[in-house]
C-alpha atoms as a PDB file:
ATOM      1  CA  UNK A   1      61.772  95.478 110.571  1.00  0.00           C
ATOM      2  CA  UNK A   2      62.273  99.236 111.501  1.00  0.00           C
ATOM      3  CA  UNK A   3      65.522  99.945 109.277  1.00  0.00           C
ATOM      4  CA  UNK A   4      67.942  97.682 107.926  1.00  0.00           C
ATOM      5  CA  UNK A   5      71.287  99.606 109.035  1.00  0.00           C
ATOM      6  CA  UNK A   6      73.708  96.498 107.717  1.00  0.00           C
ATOM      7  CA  UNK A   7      74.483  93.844 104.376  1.00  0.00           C
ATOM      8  CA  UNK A   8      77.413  91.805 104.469  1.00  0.00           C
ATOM      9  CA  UNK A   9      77.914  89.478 102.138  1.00  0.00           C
ATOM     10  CA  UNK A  10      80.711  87.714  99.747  1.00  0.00           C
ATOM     11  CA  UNK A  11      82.130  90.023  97.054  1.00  0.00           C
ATOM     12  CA  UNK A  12      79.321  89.119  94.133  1.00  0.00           C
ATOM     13  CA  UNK A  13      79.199  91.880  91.421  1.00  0.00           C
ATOM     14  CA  UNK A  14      76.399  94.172  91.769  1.00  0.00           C
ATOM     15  CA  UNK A  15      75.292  93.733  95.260  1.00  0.00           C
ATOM     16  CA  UNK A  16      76.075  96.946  96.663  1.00  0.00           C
ATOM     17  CA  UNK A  17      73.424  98.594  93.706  1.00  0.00           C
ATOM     18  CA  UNK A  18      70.642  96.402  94.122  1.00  0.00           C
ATOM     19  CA  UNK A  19      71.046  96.486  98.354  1.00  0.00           C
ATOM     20  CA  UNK A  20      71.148 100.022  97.705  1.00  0.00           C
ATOM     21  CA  UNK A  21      68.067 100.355  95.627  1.00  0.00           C
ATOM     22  CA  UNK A  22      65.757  98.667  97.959  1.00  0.00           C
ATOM     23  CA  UNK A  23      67.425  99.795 101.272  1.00  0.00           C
ATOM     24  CA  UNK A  24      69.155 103.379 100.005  1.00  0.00           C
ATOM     25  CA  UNK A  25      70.226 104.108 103.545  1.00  0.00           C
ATOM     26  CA  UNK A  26      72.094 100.742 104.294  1.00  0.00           C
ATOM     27  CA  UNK A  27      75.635  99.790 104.452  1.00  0.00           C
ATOM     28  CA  UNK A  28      76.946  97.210 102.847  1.00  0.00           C
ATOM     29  CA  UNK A  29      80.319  95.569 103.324  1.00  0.00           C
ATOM     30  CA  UNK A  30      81.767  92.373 102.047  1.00  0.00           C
ATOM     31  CA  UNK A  31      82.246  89.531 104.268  1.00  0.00           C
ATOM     32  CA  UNK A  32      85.791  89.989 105.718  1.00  0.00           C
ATOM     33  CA  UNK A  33      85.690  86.115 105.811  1.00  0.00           C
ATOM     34  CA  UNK A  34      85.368  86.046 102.325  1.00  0.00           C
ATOM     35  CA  UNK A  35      88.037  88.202 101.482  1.00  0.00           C
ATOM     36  CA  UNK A  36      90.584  86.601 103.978  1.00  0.00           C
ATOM     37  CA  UNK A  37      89.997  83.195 102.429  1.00  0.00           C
ATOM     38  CA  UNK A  38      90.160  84.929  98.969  1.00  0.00           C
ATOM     39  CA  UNK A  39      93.690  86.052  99.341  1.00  0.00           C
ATOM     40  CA  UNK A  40      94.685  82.585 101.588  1.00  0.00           C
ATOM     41  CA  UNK A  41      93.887  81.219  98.283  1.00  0.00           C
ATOM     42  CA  UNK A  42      95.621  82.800  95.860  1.00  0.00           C
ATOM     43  CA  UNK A  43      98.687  84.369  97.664  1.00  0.00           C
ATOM     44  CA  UNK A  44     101.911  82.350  97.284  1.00  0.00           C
ATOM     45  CA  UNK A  45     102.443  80.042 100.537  1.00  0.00           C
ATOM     46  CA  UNK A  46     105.805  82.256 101.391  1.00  0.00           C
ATOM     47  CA  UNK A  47     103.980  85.121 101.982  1.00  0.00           C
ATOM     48  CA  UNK A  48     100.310  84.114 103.239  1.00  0.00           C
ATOM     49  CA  UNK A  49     101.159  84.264 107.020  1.00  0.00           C
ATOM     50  CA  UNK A  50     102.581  87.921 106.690  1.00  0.00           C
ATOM     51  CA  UNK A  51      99.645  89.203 104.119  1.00  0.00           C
ATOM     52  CA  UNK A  52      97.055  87.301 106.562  1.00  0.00           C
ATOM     53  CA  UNK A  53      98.405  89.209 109.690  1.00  0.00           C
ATOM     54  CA  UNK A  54      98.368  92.656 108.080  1.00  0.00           C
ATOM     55  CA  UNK A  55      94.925  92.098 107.017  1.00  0.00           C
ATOM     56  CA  UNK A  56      93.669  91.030 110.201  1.00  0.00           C
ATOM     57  CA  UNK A  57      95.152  93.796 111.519  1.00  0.00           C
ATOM     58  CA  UNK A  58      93.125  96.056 109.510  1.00  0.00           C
ATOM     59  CA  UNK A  59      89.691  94.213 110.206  1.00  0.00           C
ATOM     60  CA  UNK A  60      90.338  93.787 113.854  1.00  0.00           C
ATOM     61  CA  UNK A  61      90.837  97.333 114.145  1.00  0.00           C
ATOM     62  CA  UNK A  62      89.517  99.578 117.133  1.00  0.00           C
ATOM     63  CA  UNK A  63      89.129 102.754 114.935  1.00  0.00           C
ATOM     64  CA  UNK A  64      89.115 103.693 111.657  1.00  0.00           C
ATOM     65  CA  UNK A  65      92.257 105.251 112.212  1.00  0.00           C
ATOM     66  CA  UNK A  66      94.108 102.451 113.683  1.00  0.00           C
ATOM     67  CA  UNK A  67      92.526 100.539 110.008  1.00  0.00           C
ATOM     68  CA  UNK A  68      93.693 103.025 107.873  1.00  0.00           C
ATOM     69  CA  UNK A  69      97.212 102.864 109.000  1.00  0.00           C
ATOM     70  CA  UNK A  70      97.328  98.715 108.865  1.00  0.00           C
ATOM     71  CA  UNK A  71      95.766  98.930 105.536  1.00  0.00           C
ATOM     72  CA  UNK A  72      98.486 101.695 104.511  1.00  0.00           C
ATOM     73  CA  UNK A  73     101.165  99.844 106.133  1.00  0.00           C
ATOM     74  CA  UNK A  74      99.939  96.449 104.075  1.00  0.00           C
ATOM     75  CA  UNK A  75     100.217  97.985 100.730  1.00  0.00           C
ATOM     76  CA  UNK A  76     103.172  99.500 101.850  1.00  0.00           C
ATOM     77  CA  UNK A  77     105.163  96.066 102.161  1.00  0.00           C
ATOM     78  CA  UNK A  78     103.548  94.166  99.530  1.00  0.00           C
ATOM     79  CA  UNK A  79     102.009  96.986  97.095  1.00  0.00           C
ATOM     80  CA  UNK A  80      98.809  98.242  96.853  1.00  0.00           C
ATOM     81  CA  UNK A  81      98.044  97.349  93.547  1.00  0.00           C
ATOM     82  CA  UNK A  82      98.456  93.777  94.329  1.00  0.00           C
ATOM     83  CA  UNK A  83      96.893  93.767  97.347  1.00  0.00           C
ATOM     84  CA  UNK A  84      93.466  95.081  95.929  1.00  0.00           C
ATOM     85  CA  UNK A  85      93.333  93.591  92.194  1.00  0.00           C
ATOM     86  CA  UNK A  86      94.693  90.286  92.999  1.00  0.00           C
ATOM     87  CA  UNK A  87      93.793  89.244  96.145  1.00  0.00           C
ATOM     88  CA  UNK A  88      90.212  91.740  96.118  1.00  0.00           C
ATOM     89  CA  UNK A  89      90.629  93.596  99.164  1.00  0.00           C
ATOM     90  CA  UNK A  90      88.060  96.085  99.156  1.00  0.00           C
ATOM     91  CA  UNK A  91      90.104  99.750  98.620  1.00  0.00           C
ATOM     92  CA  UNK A  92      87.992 101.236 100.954  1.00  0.00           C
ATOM     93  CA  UNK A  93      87.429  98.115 103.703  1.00  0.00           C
ATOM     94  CA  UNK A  94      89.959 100.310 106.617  1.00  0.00           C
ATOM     95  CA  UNK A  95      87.092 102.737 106.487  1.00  0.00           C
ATOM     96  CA  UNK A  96      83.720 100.202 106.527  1.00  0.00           C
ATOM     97  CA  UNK A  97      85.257  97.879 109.469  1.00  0.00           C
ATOM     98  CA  UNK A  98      85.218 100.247 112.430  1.00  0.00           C
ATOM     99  CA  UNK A  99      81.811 101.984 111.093  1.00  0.00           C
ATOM    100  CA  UNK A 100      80.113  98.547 110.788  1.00  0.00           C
ATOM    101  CA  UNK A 101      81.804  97.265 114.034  1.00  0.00           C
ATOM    102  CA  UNK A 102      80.082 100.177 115.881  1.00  0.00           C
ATOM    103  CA  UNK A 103      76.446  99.761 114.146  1.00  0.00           C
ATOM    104  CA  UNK A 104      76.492  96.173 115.617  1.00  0.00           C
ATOM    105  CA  UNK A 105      78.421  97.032 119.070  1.00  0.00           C
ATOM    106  CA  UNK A 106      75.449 100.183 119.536  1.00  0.00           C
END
């Protein structure tokens, strides 16, 4: 293996550290999977369909710009508080999706 440019895996406490000491110049991001089923789960049913589309909308993303405004306009309707505490979106996922989508695309 000549360098190990990408980790993604599910939101487990601590992984970013130990990827990081082994493989310092890695990125790591969690599983956007993951965190989509994570807030399926616990949002109320009234509201999964609209909280689901804005967060595809950040994680399907061209640019990081284009994810930083769907991830604005998400916490926006539904509060951003909520949005990362309960349902464990990553604060700083609209930045890591377009970087990590162009590390596998290049």
């Amino acid at each position: 293996m000549a360098r190990v440019l990408l980790f993604i895996s599910d939101g487990l406490p601590g992984m970013t550290n130990a990827i990081h000491r082994v493989y310092p110049r890695a990125k790591h991001q969690v599983c956007c999977v993951h965190v989509y089923r994570n807030i399926a789960a616990k949002v109320r049913v009234k509201d999964r369909a609209a909280i689901l589309d804005g967060f595809k909308a950040v994680y399907q993303a061209i640019d990081q710009e284009e994810a930083v405004n769907a991830l604005e306009q998400l916490k926006l309707i539904h509060g951003s508080t909520v949005l990362i505490e309960r349902y464990n979106i990553p604060d700083n996922i609209s930045a890591e999706i377009p970087q990590i989508k162009r590390l596998i695309i290049h």
